[in-house]
N, C-alpha and C. Protein backbone atom coordinates (compact mmCIF):
# COMPACT_ATOMS: atom_id res chain seq x y z
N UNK A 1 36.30 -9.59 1.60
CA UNK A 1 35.58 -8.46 1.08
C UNK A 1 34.38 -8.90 0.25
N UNK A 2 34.63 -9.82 -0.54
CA UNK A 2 33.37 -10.48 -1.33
C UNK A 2 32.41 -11.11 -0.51
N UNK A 3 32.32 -11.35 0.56
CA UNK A 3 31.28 -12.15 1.34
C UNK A 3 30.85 -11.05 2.11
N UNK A 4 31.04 -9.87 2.57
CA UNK A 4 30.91 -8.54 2.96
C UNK A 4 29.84 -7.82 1.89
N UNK A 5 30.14 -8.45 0.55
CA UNK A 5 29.70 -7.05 -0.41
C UNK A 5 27.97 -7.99 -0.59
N UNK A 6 28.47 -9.47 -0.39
CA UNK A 6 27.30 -9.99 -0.84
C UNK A 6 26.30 -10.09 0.76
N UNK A 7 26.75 -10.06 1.66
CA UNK A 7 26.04 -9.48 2.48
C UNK A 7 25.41 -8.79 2.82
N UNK A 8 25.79 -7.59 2.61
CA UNK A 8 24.91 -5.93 2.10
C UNK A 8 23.88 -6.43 1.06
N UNK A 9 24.69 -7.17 -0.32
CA UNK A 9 23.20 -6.69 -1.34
C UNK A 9 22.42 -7.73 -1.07
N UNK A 10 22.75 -8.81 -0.38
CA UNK A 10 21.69 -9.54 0.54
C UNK A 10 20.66 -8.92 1.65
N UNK A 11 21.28 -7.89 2.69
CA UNK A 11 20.42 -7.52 3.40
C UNK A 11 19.59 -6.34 2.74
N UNK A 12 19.92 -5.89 1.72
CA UNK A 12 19.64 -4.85 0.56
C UNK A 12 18.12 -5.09 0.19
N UNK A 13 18.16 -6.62 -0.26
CA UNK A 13 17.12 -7.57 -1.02
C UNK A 13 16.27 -7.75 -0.22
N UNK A 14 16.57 -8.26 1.23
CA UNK A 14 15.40 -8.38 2.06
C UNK A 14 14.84 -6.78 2.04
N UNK A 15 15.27 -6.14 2.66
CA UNK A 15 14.57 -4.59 3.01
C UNK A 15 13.95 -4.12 2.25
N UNK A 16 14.17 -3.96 0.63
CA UNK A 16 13.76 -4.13 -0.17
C UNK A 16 12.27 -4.19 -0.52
N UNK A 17 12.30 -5.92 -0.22
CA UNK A 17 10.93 -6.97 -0.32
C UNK A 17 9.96 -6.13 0.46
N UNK A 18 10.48 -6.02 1.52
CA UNK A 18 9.23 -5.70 3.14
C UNK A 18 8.27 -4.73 2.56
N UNK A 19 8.62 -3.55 1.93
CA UNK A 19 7.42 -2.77 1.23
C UNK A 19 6.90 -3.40 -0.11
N UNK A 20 7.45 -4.13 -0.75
CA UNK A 20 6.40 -4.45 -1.94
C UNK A 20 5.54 -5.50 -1.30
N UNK A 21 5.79 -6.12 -0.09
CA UNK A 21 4.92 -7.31 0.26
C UNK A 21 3.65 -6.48 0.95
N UNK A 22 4.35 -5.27 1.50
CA UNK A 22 3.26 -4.42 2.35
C UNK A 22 2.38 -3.93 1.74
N UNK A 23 2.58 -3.72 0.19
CA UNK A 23 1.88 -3.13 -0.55
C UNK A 23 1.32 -4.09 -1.44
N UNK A 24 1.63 -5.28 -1.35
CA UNK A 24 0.60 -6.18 -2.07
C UNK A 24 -0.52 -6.67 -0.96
N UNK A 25 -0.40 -6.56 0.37
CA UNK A 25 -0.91 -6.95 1.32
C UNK A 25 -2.03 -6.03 1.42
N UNK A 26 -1.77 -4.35 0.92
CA UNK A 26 -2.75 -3.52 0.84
C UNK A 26 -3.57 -3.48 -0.03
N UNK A 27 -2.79 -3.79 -0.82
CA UNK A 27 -4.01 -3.75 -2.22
C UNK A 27 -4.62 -4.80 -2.27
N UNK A 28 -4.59 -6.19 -1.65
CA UNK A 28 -5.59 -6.94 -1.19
C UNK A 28 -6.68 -6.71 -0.79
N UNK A 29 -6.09 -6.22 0.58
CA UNK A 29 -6.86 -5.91 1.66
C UNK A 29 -7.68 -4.67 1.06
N UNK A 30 -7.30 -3.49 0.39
CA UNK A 30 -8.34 -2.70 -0.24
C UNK A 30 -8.85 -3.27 -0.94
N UNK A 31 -8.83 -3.70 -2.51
CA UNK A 31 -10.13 -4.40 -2.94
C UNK A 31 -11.13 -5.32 -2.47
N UNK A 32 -10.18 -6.23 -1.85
CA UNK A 32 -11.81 -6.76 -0.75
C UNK A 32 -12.68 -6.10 -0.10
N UNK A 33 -12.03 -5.05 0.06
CA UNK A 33 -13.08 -3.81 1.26
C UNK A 33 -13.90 -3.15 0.30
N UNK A 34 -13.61 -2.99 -1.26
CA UNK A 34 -14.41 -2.08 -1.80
C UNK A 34 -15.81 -2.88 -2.15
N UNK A 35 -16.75 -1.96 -1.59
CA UNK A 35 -18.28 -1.96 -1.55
C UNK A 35 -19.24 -2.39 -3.30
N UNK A 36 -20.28 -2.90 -3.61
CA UNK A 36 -20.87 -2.83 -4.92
C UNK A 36 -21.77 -3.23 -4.42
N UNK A 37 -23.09 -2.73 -5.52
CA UNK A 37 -24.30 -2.87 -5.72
C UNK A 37 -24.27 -4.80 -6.03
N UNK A 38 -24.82 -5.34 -4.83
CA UNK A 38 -25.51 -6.73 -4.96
C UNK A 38 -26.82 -6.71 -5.91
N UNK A 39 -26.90 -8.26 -6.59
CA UNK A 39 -27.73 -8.12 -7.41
C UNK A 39 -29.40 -8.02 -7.01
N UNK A 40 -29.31 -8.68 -5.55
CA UNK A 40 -30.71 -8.88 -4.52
C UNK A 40 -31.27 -7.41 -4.49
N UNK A 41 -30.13 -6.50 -4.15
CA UNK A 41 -30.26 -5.01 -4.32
C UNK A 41 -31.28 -4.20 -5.10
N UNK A 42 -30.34 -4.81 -6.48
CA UNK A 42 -31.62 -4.54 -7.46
C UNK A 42 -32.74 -4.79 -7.74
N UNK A 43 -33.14 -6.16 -7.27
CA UNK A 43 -34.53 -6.17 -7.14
C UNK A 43 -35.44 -5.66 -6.21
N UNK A 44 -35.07 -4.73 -5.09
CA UNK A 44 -35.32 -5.29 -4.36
C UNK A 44 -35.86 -3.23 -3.84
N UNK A 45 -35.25 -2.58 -4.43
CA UNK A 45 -35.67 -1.32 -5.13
C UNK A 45 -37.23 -1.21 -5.68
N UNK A 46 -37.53 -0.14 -5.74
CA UNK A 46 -38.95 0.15 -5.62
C UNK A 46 -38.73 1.45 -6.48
N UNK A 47 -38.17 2.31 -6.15
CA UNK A 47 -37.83 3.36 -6.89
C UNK A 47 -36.64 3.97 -7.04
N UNK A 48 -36.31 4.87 -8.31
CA UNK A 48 -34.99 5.00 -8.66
C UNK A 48 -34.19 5.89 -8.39
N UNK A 49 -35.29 6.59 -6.81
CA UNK A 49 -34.00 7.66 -6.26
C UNK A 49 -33.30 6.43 -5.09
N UNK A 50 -33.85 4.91 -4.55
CA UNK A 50 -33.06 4.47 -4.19
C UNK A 50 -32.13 3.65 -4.37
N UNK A 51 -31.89 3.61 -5.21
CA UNK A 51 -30.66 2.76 -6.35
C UNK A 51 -29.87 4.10 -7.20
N UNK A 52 -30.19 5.07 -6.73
CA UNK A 52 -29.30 6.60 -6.75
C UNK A 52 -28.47 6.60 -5.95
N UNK A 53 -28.92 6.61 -4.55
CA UNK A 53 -29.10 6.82 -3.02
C UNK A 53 -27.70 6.07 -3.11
N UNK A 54 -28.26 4.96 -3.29
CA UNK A 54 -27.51 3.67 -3.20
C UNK A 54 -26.04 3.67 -3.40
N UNK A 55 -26.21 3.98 -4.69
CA UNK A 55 -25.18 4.43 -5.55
C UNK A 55 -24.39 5.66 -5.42
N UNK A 56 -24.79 6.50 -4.61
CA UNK A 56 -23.98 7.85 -4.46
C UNK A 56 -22.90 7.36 -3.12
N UNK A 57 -24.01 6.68 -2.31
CA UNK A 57 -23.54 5.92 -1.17
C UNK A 57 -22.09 4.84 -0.98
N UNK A 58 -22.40 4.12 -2.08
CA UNK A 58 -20.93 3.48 -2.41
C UNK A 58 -20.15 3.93 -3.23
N UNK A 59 -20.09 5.11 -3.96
CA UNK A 59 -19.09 5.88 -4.02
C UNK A 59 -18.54 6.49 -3.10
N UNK A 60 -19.21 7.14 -2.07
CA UNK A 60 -18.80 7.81 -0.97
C UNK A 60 -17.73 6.79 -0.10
N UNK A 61 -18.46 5.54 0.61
CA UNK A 61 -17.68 5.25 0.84
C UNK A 61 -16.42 4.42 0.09
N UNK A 62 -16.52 4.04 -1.32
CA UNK A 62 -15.10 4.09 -1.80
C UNK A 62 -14.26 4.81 -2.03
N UNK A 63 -14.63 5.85 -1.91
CA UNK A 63 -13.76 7.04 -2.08
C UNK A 63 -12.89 7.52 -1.06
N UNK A 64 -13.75 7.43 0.34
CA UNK A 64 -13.32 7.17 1.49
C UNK A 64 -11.66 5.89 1.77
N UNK A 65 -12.38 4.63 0.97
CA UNK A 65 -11.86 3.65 1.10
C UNK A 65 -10.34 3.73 0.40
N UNK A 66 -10.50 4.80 -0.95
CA UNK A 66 -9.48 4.71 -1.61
C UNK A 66 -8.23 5.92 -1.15
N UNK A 67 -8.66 6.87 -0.42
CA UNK A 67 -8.13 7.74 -0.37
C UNK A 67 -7.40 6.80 1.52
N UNK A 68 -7.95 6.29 1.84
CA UNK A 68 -7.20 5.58 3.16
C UNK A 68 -6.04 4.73 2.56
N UNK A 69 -6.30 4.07 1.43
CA UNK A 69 -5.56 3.59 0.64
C UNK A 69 -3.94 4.10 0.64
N UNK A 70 -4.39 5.38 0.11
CA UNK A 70 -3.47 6.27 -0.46
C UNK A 70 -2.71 6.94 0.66
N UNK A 71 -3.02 7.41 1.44
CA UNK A 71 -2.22 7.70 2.46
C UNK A 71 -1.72 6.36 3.47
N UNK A 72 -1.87 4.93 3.34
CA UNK A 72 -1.34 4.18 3.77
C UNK A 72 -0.24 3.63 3.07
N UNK A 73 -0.99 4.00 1.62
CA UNK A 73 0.73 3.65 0.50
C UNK A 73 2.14 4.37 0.59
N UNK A 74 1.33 6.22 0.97
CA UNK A 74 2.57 6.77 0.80
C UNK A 74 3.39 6.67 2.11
N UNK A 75 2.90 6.31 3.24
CA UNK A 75 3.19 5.79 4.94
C UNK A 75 4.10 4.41 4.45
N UNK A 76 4.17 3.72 3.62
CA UNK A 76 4.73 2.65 3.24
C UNK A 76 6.25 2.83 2.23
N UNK A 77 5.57 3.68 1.62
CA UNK A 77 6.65 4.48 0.33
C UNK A 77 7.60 5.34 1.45
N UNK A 78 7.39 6.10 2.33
CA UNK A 78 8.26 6.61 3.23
C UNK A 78 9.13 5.98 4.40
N UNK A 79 8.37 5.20 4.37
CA UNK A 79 8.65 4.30 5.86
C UNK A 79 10.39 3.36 4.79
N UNK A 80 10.13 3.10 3.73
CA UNK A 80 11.15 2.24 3.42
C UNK A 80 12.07 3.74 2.48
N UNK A 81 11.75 4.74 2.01
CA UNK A 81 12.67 5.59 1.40
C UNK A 81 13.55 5.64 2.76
N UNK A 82 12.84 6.69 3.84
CA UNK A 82 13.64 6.59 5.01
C UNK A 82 14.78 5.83 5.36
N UNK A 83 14.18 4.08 5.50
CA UNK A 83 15.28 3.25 5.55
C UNK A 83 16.69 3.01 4.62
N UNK A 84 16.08 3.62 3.56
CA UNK A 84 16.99 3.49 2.47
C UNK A 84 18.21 4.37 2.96
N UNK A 85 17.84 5.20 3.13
CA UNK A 85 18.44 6.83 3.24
C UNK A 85 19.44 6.39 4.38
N UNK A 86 18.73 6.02 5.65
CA UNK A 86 19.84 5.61 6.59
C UNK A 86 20.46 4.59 6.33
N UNK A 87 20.51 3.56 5.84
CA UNK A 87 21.50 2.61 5.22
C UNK A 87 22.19 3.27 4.46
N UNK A 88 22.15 4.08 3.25
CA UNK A 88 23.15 4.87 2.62
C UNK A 88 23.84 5.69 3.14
N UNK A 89 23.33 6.54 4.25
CA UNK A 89 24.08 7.09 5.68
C UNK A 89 24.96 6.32 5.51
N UNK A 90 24.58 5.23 6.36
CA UNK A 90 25.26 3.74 6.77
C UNK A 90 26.77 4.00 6.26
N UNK A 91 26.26 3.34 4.80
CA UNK A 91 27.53 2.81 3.87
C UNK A 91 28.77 3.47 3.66
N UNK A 92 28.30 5.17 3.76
CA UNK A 92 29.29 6.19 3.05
C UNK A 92 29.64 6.46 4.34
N UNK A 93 29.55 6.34 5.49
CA UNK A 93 30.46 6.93 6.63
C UNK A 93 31.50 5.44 6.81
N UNK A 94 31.04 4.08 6.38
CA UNK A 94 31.95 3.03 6.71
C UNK A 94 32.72 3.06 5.16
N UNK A 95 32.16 3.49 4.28
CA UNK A 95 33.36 3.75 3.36
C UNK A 95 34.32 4.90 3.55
N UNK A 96 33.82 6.09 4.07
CA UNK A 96 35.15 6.71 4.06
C UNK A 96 35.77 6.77 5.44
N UNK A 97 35.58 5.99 6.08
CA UNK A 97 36.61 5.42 7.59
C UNK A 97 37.29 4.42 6.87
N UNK A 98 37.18 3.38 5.84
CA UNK A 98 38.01 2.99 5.26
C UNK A 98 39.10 3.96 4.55
């Protein structure tokens, strides 16, 4: 029974992991993607509706960027609640057949 119980909170631990790795993998991968004003940029301007422009521009698309973010986190946050849920299925129908 003890090599049983530590089995479960072994396979527990892996399943576990798989979304926090997914989600460190995202939040990588999003901050590298997010956009900024280069400094060449700035010189390189003439006038200050285009370093506005500019600037409204990479908000837009970070905003874009962050909100893809966010619905890939909660696709991640579900994807492993789910799993959870059916493993606890799991457990309580093989506990009470015991």
């Amino acid at each position: 029974m003890n090599q049983e119980y530590f089995e479960n909170i072994s396979n527990f631990a892996k399943k576990a992991q798989q979304p926090l790795k997914d989600l460190a993998e995202l939040n990588a991968k999003t901050l590298q993607g997010f956009s900024y004003i280069k400094p060449e940029e700035l010189t390189d301007t003439k006038k200050p509706e285009q370093l506005l422009e500019k600037q409204i521009e990479i908000a837009v698309d970070n905003g874009h960027k962050a909100l893809d973010y966010m619905q890939k986190s909660f696709q991640i946050f579900e994807k492993s609640m789910l799993a959870f849920v059916e493993e606890a299925k799991k457990a309580e129908k093989a506990s009470t057949k015991k």
